[in-house]
N, C-alpha and C. Protein backbone atom coordinates (compact mmCIF):
# COMPACT_ATOMS: atom_id res chain seq x y z
N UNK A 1 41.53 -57.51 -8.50
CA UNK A 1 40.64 -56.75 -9.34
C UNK A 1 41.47 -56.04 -10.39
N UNK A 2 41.18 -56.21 -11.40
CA UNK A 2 41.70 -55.31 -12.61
C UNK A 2 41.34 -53.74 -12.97
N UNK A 3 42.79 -53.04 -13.15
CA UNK A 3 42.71 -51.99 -13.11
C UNK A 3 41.11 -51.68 -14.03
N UNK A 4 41.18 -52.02 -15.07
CA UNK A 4 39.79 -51.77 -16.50
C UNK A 4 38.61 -51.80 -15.35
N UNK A 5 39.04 -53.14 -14.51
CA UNK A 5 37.18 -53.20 -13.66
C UNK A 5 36.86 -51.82 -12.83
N UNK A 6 38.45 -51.40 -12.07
CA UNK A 6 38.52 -50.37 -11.31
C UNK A 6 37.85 -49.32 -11.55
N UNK A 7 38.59 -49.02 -12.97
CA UNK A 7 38.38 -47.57 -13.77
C UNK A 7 36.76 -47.53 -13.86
N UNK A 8 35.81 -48.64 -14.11
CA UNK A 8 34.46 -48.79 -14.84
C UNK A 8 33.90 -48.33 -13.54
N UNK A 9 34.38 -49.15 -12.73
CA UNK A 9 33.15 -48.84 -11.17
C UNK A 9 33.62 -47.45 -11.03
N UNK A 10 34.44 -46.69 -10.90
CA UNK A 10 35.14 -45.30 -10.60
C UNK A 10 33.84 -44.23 -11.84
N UNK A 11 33.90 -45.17 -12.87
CA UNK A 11 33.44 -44.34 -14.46
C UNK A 11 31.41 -44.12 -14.03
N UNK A 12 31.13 -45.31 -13.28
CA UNK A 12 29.70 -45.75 -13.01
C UNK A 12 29.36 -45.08 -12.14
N UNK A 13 30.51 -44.75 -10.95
CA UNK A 13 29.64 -44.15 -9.72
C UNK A 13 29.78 -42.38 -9.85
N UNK A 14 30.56 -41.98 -10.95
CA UNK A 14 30.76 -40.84 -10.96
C UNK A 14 29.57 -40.67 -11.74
N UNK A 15 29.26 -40.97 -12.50
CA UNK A 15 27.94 -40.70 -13.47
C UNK A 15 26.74 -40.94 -12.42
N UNK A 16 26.84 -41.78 -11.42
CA UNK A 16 25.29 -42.03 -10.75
C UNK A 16 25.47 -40.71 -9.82
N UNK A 17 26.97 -39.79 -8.87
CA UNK A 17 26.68 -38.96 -8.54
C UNK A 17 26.22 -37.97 -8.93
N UNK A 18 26.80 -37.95 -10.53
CA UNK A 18 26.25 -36.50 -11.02
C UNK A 18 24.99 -36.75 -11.44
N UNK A 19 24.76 -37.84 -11.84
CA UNK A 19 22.67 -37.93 -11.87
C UNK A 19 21.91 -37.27 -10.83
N UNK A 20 22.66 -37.92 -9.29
CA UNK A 20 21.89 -37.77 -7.78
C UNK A 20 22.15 -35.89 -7.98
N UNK A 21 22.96 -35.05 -8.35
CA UNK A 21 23.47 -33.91 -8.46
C UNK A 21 22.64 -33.17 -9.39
N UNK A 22 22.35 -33.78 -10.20
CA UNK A 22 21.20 -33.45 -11.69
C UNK A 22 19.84 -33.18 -11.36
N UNK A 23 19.42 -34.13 -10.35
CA UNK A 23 18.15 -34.56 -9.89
C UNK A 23 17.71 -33.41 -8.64
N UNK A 24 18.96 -33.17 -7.67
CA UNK A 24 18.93 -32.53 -6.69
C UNK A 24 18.81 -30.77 -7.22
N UNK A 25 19.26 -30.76 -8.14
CA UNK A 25 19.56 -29.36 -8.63
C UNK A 25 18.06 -28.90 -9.53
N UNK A 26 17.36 -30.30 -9.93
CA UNK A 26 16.22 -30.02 -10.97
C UNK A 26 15.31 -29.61 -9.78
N UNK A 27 15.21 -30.34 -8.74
CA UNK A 27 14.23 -30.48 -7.81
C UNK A 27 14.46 -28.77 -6.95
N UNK A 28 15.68 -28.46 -6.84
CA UNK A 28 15.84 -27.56 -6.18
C UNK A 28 15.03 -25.88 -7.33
N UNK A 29 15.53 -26.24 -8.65
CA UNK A 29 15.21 -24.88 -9.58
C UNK A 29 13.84 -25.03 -9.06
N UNK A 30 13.29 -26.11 -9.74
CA UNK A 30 11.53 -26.25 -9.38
C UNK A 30 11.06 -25.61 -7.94
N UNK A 31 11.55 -25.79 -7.11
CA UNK A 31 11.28 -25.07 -5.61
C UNK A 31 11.55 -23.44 -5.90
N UNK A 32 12.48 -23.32 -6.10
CA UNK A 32 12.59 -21.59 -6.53
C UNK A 32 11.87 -20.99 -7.60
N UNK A 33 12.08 -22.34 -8.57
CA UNK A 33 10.39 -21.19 -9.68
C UNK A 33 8.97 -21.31 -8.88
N UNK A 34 8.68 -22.56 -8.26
CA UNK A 34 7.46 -22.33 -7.21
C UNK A 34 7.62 -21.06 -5.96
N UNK A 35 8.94 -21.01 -5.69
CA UNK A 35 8.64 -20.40 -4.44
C UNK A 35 7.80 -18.61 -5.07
N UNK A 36 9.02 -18.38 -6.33
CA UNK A 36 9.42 -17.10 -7.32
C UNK A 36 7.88 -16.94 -7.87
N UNK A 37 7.27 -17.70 -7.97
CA UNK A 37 5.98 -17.38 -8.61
C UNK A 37 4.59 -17.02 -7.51
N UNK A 38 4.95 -17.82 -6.33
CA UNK A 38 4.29 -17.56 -5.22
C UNK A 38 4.32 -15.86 -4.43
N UNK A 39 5.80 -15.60 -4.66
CA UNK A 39 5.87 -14.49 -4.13
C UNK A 39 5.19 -12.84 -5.45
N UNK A 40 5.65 -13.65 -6.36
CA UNK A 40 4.95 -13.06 -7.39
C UNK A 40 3.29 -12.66 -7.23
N UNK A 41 2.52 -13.59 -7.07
CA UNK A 41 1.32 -13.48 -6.93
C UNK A 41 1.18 -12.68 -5.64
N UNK A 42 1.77 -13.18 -4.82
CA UNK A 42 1.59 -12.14 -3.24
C UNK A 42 2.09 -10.61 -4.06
N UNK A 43 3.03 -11.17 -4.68
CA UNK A 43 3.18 -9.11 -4.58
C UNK A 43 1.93 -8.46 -5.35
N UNK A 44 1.35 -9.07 -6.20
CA UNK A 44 0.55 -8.74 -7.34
C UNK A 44 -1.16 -8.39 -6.44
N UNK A 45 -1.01 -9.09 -5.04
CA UNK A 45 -2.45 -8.78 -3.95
C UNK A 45 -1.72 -7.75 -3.46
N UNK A 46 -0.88 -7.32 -3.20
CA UNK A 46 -0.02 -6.34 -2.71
C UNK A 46 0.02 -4.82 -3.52
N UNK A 47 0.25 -5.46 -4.84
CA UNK A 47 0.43 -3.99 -5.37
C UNK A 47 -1.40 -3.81 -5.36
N UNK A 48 -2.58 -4.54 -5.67
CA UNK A 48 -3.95 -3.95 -5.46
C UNK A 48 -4.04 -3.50 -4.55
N UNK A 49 -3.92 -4.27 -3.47
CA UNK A 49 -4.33 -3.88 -2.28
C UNK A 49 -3.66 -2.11 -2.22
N UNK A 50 -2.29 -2.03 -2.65
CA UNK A 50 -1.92 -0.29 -2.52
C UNK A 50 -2.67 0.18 -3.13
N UNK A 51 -3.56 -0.05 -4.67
CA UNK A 51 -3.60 0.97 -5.24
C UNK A 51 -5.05 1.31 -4.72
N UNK A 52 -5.45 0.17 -4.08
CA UNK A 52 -7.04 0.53 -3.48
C UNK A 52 -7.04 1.50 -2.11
N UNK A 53 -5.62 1.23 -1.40
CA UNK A 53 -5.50 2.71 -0.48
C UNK A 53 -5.18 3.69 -0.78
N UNK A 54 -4.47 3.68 -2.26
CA UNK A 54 -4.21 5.07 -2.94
C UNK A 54 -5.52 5.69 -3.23
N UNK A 55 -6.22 5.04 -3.62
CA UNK A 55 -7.84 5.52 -3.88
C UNK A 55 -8.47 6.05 -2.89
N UNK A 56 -8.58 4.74 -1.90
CA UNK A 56 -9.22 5.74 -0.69
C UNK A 56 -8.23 6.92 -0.36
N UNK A 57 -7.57 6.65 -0.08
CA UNK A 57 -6.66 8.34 0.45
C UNK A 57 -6.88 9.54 -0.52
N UNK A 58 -7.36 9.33 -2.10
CA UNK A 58 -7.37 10.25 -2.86
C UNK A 58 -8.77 10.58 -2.43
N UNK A 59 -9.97 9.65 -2.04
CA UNK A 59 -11.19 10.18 -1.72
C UNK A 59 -11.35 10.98 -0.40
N UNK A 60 -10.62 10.86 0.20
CA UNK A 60 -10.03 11.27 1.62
C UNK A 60 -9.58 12.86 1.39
N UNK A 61 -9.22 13.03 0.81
CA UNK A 61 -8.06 13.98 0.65
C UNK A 61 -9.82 14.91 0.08
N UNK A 62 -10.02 14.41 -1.12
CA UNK A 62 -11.20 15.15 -1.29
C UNK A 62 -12.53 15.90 -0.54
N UNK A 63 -12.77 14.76 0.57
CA UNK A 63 -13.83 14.57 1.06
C UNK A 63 -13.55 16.09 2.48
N UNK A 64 -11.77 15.64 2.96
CA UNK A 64 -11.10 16.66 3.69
C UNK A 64 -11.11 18.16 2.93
N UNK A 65 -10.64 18.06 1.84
CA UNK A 65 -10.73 19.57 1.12
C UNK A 65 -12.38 20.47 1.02
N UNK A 66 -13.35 19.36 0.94
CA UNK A 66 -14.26 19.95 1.09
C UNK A 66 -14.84 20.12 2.30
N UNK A 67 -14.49 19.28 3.11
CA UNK A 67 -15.02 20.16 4.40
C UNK A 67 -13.93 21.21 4.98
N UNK A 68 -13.04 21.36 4.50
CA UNK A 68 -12.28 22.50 4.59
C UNK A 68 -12.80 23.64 4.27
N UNK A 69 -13.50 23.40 2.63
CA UNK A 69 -14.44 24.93 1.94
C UNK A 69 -15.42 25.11 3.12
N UNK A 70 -16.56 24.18 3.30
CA UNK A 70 -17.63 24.17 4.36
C UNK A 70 -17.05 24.92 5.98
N UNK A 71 -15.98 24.05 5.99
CA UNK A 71 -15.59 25.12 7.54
C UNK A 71 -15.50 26.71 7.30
N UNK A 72 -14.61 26.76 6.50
CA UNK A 72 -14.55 28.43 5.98
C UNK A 72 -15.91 29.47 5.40
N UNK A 73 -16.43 28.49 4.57
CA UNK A 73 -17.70 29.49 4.57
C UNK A 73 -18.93 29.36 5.71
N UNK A 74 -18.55 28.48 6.83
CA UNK A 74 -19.08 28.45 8.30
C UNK A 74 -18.66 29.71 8.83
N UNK A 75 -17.02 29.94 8.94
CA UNK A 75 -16.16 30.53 9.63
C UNK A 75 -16.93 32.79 9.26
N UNK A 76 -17.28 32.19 8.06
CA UNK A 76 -17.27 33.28 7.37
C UNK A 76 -18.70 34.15 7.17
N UNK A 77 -19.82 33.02 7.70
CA UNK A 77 -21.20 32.92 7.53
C UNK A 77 -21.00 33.88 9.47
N UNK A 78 -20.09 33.02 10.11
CA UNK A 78 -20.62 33.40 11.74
C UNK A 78 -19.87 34.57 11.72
N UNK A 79 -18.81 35.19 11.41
CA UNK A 79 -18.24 36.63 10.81
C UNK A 79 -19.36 37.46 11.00
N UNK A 80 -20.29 37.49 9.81
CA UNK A 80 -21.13 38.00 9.34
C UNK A 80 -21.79 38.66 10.34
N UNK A 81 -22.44 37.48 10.51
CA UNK A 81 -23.61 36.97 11.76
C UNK A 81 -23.01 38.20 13.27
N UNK A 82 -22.14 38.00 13.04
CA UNK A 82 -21.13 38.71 14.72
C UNK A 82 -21.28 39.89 14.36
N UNK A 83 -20.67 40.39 13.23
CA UNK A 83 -20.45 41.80 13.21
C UNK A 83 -22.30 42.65 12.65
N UNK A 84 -22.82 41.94 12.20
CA UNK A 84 -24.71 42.10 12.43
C UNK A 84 -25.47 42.39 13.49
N UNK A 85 -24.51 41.35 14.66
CA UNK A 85 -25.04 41.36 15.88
C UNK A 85 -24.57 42.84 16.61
N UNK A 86 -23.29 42.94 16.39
CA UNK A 86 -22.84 44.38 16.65
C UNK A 86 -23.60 45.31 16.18
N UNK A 87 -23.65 45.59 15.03
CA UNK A 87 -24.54 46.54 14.02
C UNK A 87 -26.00 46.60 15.22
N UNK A 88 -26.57 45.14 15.33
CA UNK A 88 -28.04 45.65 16.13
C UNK A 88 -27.86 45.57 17.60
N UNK A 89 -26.80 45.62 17.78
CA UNK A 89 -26.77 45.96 19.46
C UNK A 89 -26.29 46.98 19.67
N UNK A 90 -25.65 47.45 18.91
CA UNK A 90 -25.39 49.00 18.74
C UNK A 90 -26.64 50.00 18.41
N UNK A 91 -27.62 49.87 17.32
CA UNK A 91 -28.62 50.41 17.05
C UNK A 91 -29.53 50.26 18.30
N UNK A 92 -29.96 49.06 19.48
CA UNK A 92 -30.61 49.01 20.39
C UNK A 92 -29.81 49.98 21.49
N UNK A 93 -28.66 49.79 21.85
CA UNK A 93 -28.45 51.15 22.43
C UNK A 93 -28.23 52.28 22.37
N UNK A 94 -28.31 52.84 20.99
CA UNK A 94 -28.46 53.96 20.60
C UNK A 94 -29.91 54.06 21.14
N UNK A 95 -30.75 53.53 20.84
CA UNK A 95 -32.26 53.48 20.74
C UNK A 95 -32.41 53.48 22.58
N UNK A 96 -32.24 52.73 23.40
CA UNK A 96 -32.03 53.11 24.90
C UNK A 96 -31.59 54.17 25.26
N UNK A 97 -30.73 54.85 24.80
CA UNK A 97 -30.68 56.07 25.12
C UNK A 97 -31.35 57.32 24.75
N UNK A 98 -31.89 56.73 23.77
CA UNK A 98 -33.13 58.00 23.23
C UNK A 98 -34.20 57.93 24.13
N UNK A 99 -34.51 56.57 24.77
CA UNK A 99 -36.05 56.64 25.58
C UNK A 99 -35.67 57.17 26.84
């Protein structure tokens, strides 16, 4: 075999590896921009999905603050109510002891 034939088959198969290398590497980017875009979209149900529990928790937070006011002017209504009750249970035994 002649060196020239040598060199050509040496010249041919190096070019068909780096094709198989070309091909493997195209196929591979394509998998990572598919994978990269997939995860993309998941994050993108991801970031809604937070901002729709940020919401509820902000309605939460509200819904808690106001029954916070409501407990206190409960707290503040039965106060009342107690020290009234004193006031007329005091006036009834004042009043028992007059009869």
């Amino acid at each position: 075999m002649s060196t020239v034939l040598t060199i050509a088959i040496i010249v041919v198969l190096a070019i068909a590896i780096l094709a198989l290398i070309a091909v493997f590497a195209q196929k591979a980017k394509k998998r990572r921009d598919l994978e990269r875009m997939r995860l993309r979209e998941q994050a993108g149900g991801h970031r809604q999905e937070a901002g729709l529990h940020a919401s509820k928790a902000d309605e939460h937070e509200e819904e808690a603050h106001q029954a916070e006011l409501e407990a206190r002017e409960a707290a503040e209504r039965a106060e009342r109510e107690r020290e009234l009750a004193e006031h007329h249970g005091g006036k009834a035994d004042d009043l028992e002891q007059k009869l």
